[in-house]
Protein backbone atom coordinates (compact mmCIF):
# COMPACT_ATOMS: atom_id res chain seq x y z
CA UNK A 1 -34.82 51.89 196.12
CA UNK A 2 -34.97 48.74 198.32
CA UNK A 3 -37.95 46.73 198.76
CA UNK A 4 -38.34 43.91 201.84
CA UNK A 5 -39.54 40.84 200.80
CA UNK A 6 -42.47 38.45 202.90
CA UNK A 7 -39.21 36.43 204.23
CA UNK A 8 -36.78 39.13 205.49
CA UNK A 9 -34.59 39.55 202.30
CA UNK A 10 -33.89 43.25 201.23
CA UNK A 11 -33.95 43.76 197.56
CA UNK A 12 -32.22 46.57 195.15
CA UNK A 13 -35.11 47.52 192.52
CA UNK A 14 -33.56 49.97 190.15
CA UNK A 15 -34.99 53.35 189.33
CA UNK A 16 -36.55 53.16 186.19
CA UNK A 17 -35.68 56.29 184.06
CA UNK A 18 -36.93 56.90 180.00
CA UNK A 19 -34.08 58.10 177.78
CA UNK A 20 -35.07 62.21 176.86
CA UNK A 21 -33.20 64.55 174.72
CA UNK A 22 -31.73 67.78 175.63
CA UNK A 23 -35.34 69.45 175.04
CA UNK A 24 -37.03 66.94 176.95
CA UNK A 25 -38.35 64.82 174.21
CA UNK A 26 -38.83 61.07 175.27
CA UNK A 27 -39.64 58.81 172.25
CA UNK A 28 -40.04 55.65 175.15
CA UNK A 29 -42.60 57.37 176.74
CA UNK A 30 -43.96 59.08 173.12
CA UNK A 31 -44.30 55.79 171.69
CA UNK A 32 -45.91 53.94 174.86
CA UNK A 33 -48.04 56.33 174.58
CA UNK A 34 -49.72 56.17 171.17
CA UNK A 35 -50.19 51.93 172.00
CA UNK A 36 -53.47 50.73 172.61
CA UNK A 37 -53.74 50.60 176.87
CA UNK A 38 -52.83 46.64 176.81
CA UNK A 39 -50.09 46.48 174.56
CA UNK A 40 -48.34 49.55 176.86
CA UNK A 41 -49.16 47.21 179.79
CA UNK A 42 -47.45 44.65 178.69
CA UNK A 43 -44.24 46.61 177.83
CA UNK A 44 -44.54 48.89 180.96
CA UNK A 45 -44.80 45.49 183.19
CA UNK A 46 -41.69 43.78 181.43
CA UNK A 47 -40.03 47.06 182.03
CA UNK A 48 -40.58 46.78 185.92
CA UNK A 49 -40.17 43.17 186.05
CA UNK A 50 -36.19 43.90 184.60
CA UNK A 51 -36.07 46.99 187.80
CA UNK A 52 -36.92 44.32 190.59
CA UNK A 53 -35.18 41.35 189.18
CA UNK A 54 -32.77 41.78 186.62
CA UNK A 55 -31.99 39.18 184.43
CA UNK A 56 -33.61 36.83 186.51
CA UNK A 57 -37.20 38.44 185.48
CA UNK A 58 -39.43 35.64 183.76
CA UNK A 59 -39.61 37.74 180.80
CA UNK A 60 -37.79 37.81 177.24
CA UNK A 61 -34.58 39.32 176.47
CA UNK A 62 -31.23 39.13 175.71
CA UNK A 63 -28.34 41.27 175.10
CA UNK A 64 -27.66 43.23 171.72
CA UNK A 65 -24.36 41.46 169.88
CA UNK A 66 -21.78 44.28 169.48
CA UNK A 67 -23.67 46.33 171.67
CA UNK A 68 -23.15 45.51 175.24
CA UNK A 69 -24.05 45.90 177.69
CA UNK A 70 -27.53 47.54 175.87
CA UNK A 71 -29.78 44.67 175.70
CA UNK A 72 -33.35 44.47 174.36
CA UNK A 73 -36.76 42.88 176.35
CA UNK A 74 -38.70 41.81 173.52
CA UNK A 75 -42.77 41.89 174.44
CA UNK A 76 -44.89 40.58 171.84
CA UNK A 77 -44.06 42.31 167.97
CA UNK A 78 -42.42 45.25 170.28
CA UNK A 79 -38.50 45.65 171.44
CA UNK A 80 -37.52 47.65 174.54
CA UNK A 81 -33.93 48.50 174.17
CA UNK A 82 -32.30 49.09 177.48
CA UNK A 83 -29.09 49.80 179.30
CA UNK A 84 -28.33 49.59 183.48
CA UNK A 85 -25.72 52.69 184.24
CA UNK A 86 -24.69 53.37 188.14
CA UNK A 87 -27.36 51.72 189.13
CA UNK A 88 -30.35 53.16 186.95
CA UNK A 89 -32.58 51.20 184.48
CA UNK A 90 -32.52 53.34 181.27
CA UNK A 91 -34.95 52.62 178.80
CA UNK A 92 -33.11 54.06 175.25
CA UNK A 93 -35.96 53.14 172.65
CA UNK A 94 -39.04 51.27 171.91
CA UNK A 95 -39.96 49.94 168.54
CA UNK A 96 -41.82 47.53 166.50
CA UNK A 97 -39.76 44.36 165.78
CA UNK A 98 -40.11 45.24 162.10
CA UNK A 99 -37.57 48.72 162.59
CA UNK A 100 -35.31 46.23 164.98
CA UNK A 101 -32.00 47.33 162.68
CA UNK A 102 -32.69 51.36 163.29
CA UNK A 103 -33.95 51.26 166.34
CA UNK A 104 -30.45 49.51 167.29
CA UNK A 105 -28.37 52.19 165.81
CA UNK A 106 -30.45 54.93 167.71
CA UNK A 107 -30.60 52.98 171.01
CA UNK A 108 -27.03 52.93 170.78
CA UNK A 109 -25.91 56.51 170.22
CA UNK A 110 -28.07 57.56 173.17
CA UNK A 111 -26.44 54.90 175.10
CA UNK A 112 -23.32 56.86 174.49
CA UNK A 113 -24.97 59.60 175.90
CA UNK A 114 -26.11 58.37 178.87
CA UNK A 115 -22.35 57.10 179.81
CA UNK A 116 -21.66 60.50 179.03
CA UNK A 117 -19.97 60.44 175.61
């Protein structure tokens, strides 16, 4: 998807698209879901700040060490852990800070999964 910008300059914003299993479960949008309304604000708009401007968004994140190229966005005591694949934004897993270590490990098996292994 492009977008055009107020002074002529085309854009690429990436599709956004929430990790599901083979039955169509989606524990990204399950667990966005159960938040209060602000706190999934807050994630959903770091999400979409990451589509339109990459890692130039003014939001925090930074890649996972031994993980690359999966790389969390970190919004207040939650972690978005996320992965750009032919040009799609995949959103893997969202946790609590405090499960940081497991959500890792699961984030990165279905990262396999998107690049199809």
């Amino acid at each position: 998807m492009t977008a055009y910008t107020n002074i002529g300059i085309y854009i690429l914003v990436l599709p956004l698209s929430y990790f599901a299993t083979s039955a169509g479960r989606s524990q990204p949008l399950e667990f966005l879901g159960a938040l209060p309304k602000r706190d999934g604000a807050q994630i959903r708009g770091d999400l979409f700040a990451y589509c339109e401007y990459r890692d130039t968004a003014p939001i925090s994140w930074r890649p996972i060490k031994g993980q690359r190229p999966m790389f969390e966005i970190r919004t207040g005591g939650f972690r978005s852990y996320c992965v750009v694949h032919k040009l799609v934004f995949w959103v893997l897993h969202i946790g609590r800070k405090k499960d940081q270590q497991r959500d890792i490990e699961t984030a990165a098996k279905r990262m396999k999964d998107v690049f199809g292994g």
